[in-house]
N, C-alpha and C. Protein backbone atom coordinates (compact mmCIF):
# COMPACT_ATOMS: atom_id res chain seq x y z
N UNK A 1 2.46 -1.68 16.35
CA UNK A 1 2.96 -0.82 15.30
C UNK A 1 2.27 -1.21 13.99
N UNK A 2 1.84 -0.29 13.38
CA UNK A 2 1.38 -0.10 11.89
C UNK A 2 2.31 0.13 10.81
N UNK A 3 2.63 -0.59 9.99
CA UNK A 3 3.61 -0.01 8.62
C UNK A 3 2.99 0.07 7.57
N UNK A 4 2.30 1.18 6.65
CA UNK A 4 1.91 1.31 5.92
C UNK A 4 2.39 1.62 4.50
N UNK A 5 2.82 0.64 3.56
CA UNK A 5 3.77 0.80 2.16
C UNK A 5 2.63 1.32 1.35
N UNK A 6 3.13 2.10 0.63
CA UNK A 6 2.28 2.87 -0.65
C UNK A 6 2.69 2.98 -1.51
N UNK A 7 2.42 3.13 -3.22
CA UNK A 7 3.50 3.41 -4.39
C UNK A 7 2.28 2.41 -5.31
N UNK A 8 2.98 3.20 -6.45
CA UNK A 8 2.15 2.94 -7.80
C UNK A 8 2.58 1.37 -7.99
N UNK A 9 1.40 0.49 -9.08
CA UNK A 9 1.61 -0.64 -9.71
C UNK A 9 3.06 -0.88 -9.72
N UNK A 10 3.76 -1.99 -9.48
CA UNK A 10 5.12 -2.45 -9.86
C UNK A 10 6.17 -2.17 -8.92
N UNK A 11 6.32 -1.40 -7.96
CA UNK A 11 7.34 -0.25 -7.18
C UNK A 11 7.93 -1.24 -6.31
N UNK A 12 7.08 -2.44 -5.81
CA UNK A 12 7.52 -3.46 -4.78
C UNK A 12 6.92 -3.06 -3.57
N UNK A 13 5.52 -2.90 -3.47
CA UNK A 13 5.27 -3.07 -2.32
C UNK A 13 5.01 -4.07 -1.90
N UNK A 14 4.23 -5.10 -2.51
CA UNK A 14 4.19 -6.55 -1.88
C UNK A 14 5.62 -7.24 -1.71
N UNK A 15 6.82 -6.71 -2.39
CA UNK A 15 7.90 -7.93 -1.81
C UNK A 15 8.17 -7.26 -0.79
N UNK A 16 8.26 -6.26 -0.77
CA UNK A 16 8.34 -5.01 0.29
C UNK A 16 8.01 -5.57 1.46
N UNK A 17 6.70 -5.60 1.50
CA UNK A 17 5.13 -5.99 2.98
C UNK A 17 6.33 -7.45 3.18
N UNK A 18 6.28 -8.41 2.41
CA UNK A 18 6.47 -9.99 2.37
C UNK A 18 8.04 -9.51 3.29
N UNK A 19 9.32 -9.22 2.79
CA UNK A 19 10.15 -9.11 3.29
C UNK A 19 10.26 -8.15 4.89
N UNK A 20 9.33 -7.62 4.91
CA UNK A 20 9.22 -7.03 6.45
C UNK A 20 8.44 -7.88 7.34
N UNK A 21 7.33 -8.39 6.99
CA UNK A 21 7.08 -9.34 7.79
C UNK A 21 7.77 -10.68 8.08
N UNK A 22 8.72 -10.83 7.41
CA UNK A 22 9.85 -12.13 7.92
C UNK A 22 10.72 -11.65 8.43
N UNK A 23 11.19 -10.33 8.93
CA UNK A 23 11.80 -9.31 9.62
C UNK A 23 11.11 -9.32 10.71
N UNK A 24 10.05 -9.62 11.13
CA UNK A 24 9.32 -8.39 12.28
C UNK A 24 8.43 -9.97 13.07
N UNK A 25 8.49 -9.83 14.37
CA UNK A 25 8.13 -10.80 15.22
C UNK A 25 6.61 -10.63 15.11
N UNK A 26 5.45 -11.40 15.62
CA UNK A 26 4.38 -11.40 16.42
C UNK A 26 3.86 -10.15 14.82
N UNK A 27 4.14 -10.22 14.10
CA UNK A 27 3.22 -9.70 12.52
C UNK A 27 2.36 -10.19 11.75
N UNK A 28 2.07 -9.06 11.11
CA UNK A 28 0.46 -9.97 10.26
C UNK A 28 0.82 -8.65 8.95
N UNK A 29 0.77 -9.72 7.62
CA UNK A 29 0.61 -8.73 6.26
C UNK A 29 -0.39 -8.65 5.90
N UNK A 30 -1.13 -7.07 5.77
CA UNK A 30 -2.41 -7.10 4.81
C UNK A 30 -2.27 -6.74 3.59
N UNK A 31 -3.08 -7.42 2.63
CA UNK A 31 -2.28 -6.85 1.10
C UNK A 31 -4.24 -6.37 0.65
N UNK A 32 -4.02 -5.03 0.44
CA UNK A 32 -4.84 -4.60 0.04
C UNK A 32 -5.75 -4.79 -1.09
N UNK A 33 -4.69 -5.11 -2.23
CA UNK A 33 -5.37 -5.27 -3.35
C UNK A 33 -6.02 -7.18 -3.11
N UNK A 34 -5.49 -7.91 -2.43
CA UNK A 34 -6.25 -9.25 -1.83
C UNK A 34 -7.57 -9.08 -1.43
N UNK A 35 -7.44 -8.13 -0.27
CA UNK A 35 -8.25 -8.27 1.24
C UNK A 35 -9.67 -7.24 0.32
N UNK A 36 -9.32 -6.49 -0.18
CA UNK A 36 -10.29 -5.32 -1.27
C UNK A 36 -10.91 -6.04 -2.53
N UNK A 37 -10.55 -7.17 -2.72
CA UNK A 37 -10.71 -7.65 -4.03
C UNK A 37 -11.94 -7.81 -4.39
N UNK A 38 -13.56 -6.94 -4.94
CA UNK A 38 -14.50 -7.45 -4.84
C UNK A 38 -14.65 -7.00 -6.45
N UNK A 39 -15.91 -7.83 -7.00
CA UNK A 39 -16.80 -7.33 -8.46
C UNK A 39 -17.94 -6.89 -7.93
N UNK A 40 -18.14 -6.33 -8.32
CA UNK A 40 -17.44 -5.37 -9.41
C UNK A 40 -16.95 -4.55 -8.85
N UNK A 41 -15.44 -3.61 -9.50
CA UNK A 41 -14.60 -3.17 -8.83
C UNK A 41 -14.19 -1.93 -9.83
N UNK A 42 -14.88 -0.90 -8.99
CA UNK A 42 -14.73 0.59 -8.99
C UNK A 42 -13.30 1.30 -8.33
N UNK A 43 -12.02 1.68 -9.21
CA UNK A 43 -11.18 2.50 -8.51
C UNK A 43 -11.18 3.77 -7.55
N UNK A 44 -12.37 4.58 -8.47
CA UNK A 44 -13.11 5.51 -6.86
C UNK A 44 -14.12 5.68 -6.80
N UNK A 45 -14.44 4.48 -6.40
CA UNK A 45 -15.63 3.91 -5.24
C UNK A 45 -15.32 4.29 -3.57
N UNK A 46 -15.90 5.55 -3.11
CA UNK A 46 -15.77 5.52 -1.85
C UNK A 46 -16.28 4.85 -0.77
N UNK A 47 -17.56 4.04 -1.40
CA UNK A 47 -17.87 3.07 -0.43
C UNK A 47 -17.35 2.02 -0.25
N UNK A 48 -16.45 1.53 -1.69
CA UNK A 48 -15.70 -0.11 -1.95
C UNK A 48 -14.15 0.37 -0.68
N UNK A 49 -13.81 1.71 -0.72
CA UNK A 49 -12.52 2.34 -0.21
C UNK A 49 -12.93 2.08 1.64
N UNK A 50 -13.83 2.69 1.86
CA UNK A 50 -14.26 2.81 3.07
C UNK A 50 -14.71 1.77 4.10
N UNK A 51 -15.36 0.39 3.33
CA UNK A 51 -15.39 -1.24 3.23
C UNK A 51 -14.02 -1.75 3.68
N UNK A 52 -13.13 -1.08 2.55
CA UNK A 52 -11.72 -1.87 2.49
C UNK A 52 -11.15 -1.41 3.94
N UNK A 53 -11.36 -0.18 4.36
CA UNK A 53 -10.48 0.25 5.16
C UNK A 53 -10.78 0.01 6.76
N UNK A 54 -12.28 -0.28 6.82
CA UNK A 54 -12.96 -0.62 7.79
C UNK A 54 -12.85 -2.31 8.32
N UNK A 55 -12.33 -3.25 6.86
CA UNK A 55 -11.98 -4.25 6.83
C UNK A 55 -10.42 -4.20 7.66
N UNK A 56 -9.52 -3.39 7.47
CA UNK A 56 -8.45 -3.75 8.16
C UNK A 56 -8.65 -3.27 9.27
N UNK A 57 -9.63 -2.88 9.46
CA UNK A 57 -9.73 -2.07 11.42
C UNK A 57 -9.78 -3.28 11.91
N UNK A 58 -10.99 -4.17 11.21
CA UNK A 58 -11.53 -5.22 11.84
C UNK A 58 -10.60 -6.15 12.08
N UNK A 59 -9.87 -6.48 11.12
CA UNK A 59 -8.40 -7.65 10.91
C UNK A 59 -7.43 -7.09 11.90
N UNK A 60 -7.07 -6.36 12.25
CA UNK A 60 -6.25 -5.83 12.97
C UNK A 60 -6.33 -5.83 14.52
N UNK A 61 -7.80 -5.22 14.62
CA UNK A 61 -8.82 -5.77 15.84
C UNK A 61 -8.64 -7.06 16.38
N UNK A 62 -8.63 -7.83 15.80
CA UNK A 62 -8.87 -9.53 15.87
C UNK A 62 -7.52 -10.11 15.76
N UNK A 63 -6.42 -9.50 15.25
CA UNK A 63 -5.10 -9.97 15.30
C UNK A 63 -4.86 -9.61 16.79
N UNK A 64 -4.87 -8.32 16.81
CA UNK A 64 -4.68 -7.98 18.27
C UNK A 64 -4.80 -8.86 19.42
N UNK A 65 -5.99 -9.62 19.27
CA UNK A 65 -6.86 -10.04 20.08
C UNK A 65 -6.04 -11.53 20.30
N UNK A 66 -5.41 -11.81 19.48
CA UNK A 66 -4.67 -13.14 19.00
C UNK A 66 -3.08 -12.79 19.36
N UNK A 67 -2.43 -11.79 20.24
CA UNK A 67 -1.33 -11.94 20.37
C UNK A 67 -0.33 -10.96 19.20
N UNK A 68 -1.27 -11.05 17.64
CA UNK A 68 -0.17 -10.15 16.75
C UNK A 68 0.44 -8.60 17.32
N UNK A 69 0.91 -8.25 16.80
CA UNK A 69 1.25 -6.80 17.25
C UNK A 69 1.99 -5.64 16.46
N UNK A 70 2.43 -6.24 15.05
CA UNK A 70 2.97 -5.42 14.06
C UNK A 70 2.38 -6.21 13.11
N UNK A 71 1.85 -4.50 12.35
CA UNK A 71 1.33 -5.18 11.07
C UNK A 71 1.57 -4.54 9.78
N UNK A 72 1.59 -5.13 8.79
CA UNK A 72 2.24 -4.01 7.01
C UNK A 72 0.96 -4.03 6.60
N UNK A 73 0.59 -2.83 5.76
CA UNK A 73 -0.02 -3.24 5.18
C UNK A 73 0.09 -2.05 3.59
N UNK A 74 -0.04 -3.16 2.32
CA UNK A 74 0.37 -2.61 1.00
C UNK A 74 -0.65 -2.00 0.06
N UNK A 75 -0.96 -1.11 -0.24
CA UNK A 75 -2.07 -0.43 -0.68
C UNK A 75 -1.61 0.93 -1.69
N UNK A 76 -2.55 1.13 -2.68
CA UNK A 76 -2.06 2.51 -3.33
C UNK A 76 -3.03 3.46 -2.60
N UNK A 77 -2.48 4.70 -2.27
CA UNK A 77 -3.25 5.71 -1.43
C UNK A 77 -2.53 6.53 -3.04
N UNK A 78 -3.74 7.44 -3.39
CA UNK A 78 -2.90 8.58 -4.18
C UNK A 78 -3.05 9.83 -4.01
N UNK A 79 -3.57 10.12 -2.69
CA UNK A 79 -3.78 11.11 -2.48
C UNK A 79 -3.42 11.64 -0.81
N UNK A 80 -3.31 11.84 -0.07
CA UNK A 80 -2.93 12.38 1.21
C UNK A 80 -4.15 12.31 2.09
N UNK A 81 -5.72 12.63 1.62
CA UNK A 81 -7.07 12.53 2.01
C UNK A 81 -6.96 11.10 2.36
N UNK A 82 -6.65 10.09 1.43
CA UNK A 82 -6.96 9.05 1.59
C UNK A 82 -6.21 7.84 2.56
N UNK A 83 -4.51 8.47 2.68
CA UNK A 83 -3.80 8.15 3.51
C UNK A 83 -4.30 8.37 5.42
N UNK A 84 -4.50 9.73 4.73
CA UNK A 84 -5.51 10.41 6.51
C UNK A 84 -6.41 9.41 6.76
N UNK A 85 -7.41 9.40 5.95
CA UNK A 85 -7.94 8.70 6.12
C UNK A 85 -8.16 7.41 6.44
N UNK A 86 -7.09 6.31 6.24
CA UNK A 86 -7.15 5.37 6.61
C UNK A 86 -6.00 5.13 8.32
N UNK A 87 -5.20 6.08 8.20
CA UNK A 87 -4.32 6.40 9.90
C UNK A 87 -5.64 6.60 10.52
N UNK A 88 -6.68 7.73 10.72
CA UNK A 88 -7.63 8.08 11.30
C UNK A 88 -8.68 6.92 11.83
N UNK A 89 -8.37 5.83 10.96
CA UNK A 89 -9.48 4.71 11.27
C UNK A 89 -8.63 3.81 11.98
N UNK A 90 -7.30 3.86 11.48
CA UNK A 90 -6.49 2.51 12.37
C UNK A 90 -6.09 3.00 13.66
N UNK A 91 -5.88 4.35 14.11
CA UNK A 91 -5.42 5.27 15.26
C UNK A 91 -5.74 4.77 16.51
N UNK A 92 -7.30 4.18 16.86
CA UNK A 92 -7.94 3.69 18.10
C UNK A 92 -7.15 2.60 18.24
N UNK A 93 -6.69 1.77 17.28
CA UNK A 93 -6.05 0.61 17.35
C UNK A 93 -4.62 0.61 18.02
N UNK A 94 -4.20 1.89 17.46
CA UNK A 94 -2.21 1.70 17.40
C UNK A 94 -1.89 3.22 16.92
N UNK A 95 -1.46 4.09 17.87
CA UNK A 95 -0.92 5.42 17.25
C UNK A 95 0.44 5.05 17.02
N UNK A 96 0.96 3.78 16.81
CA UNK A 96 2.84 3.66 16.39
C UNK A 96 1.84 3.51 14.76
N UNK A 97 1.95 4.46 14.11
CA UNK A 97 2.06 4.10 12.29
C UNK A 97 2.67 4.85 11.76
N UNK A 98 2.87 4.58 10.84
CA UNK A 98 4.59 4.66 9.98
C UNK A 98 4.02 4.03 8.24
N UNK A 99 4.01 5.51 7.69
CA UNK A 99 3.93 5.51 6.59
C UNK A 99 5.20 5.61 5.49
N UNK A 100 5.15 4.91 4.18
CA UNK A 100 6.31 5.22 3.66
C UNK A 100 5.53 4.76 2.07
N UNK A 101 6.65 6.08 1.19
CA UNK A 101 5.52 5.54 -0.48
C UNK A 101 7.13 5.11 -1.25
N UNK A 102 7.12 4.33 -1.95
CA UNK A 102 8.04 3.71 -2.61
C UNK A 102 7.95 4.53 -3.66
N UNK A 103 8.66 4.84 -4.51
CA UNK A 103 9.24 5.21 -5.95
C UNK A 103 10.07 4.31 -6.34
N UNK A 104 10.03 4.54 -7.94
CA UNK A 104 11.20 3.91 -8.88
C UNK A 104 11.43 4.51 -9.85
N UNK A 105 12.66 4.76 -10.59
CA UNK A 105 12.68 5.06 -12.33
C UNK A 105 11.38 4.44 -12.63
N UNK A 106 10.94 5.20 -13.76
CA UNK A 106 9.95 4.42 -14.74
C UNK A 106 10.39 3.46 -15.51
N UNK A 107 11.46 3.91 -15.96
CA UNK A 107 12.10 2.70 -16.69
C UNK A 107 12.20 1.22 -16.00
N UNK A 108 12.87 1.22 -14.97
CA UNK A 108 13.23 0.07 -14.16
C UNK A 108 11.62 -0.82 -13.41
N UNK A 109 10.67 0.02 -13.05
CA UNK A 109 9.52 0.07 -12.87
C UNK A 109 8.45 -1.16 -13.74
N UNK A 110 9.16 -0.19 -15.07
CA UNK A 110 8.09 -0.88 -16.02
C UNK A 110 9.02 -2.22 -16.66
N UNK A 111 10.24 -2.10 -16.21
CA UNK A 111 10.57 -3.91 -16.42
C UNK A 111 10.49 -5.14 -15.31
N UNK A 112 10.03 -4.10 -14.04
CA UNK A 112 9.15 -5.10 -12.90
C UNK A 112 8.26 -5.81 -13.26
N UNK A 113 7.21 -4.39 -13.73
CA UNK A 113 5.84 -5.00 -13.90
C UNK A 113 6.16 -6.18 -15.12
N UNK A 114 6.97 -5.92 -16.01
CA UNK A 114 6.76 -6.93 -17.50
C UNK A 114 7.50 -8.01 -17.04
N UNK A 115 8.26 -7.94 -16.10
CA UNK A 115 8.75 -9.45 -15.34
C UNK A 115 7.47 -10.12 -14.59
N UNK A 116 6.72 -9.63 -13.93
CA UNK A 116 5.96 -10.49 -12.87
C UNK A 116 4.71 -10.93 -13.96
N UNK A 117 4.08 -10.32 -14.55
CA UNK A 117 2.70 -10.71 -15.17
C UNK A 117 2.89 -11.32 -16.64
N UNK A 118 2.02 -11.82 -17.42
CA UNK A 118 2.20 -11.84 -18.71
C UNK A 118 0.74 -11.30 -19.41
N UNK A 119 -0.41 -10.72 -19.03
CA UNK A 119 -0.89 -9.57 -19.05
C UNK A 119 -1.11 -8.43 -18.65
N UNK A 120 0.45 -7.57 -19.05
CA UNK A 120 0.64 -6.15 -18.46
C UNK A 120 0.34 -5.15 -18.79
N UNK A 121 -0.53 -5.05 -20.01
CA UNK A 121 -0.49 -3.47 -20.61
C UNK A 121 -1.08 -2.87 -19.52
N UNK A 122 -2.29 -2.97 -19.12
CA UNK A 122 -3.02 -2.39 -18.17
C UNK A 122 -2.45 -1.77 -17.02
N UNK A 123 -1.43 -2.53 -16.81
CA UNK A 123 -0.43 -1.78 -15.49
C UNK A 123 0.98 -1.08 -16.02
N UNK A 124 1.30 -1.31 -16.96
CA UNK A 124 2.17 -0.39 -17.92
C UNK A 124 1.49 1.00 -17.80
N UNK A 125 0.26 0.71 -18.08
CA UNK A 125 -0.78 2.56 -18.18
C UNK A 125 -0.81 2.82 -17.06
N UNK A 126 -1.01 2.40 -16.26
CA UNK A 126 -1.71 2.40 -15.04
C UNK A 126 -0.37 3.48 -13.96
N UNK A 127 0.43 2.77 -14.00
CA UNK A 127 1.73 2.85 -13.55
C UNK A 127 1.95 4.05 -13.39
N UNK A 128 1.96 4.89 -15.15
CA UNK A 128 2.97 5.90 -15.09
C UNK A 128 1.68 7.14 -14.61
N UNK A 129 0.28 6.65 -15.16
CA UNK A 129 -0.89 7.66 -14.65
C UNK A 129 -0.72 7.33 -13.53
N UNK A 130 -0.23 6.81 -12.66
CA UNK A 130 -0.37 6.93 -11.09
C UNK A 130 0.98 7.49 -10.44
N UNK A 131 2.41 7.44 -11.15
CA UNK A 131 3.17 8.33 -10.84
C UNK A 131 3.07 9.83 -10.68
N UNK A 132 2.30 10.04 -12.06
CA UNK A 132 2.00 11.52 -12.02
C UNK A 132 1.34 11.74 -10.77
N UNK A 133 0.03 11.28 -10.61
CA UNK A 133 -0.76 11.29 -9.71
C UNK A 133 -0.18 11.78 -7.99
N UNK A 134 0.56 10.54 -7.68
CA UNK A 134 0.94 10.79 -6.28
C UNK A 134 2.45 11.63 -6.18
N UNK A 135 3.07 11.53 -7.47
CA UNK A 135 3.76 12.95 -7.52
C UNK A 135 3.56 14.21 -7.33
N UNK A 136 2.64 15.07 -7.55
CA UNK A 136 1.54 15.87 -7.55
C UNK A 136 1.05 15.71 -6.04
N UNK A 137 0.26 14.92 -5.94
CA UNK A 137 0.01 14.60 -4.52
C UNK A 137 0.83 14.92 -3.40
N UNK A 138 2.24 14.35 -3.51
CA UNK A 138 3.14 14.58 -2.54
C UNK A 138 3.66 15.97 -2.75
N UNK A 139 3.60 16.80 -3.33
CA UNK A 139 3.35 18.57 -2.99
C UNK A 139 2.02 18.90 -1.87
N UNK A 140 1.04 18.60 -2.38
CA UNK A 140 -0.32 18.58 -1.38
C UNK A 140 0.09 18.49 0.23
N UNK A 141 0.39 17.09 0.67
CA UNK A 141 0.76 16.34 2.01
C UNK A 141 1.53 15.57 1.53
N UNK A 142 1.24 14.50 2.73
CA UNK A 142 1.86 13.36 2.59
C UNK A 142 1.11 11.84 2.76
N UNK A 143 1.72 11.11 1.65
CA UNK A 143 1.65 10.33 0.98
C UNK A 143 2.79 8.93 1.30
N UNK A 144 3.14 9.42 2.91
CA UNK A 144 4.36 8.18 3.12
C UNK A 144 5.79 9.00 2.83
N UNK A 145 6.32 8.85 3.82
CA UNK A 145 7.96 8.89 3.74
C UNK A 145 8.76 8.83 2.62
N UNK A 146 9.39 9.33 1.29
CA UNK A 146 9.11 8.38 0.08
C UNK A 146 11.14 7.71 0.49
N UNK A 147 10.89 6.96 -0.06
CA UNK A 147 11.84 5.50 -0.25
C UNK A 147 11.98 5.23 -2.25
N UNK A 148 12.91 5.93 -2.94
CA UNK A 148 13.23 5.51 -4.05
C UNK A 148 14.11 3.97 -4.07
N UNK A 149 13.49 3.56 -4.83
CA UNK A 149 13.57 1.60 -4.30
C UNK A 149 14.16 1.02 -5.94
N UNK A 150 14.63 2.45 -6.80
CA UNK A 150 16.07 2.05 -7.84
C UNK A 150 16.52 1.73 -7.84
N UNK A 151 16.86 0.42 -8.60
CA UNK A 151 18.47 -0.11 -8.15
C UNK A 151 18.90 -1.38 -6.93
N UNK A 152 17.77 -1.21 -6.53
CA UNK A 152 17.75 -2.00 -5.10
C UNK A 152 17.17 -3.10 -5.05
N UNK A 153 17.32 -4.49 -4.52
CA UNK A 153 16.95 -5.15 -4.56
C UNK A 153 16.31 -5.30 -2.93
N UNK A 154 15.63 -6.68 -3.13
CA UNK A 154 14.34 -6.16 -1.86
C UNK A 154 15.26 -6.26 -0.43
């Protein structure tokens, strides 16, 4: 099985990924913004996207190979193309995937982000231009199951 968390800067997908994989037997977490991390670093770069995504075929491949068998993995998709796109590459691997996009108030959101970092403006901006974004988006397709994650603790 594949679990794929999605959602703008701050929403909790990494405690998200972290708390399901201490849930879930024989698992492996990929954290996108880790495993993607290169310089220079283009947001749409389709070759840096296509690298990244070809990277978890491979990790996944090789977990496999090792016994794992459920895996999370935390990533911003903001578009539905790009979600396809990465099911379409993991599919040979595992047709159990299971998408889901987190939401939050903005408000509550943006006192995540100013709790975890102590240089946040960048994801303060970032944040609410990417709400719009996959808001919008999720009229298009889909973008993950959405899960409003207000209020809630992990």
């Amino acid at each position: 099985m594949i679990i794929i968390i999605n959602g703008s800067v701050g929403v909790g997908k990494t405690e998200t990924s972290w708390e399901l994989l201490s849930q879930l037997d024989n698992a492996f977490m990929l954290d996108g913004d880790h495993i993607g991390a290169v310089n220079p670093f283009e947001i749409y770069d389709q070759d840096r996207v296509d690298y990244l995504y070809q990277t978890f075929a491979h990790l996944i491949s090789w977990h496999q190979e090792h016994s794992y068998r459920t895996f999370v993995i935390n990533y911003v998709f903001e578009q539905p193309v790009q979600l396809a796109w990465l099911t379409e590459t993991l599919e040979p691997l595992d047709v159990d995937i299971h998408c889901f996009w987190l939401t939050c108030d903005e408000d509550e959101q943006a006192k995540r982000i100013e709790a975890r970092s102590v240089d946040h403006a960048w994801d303060l901006k970032r944040f609410v231009e990417l709400n719009g974004i996959m808001g919008a988006a999720s009229k298009t397709g889909s973008i993950g199951q959405n899960i409003d994650t207000t209020g809630k603790t992990i």
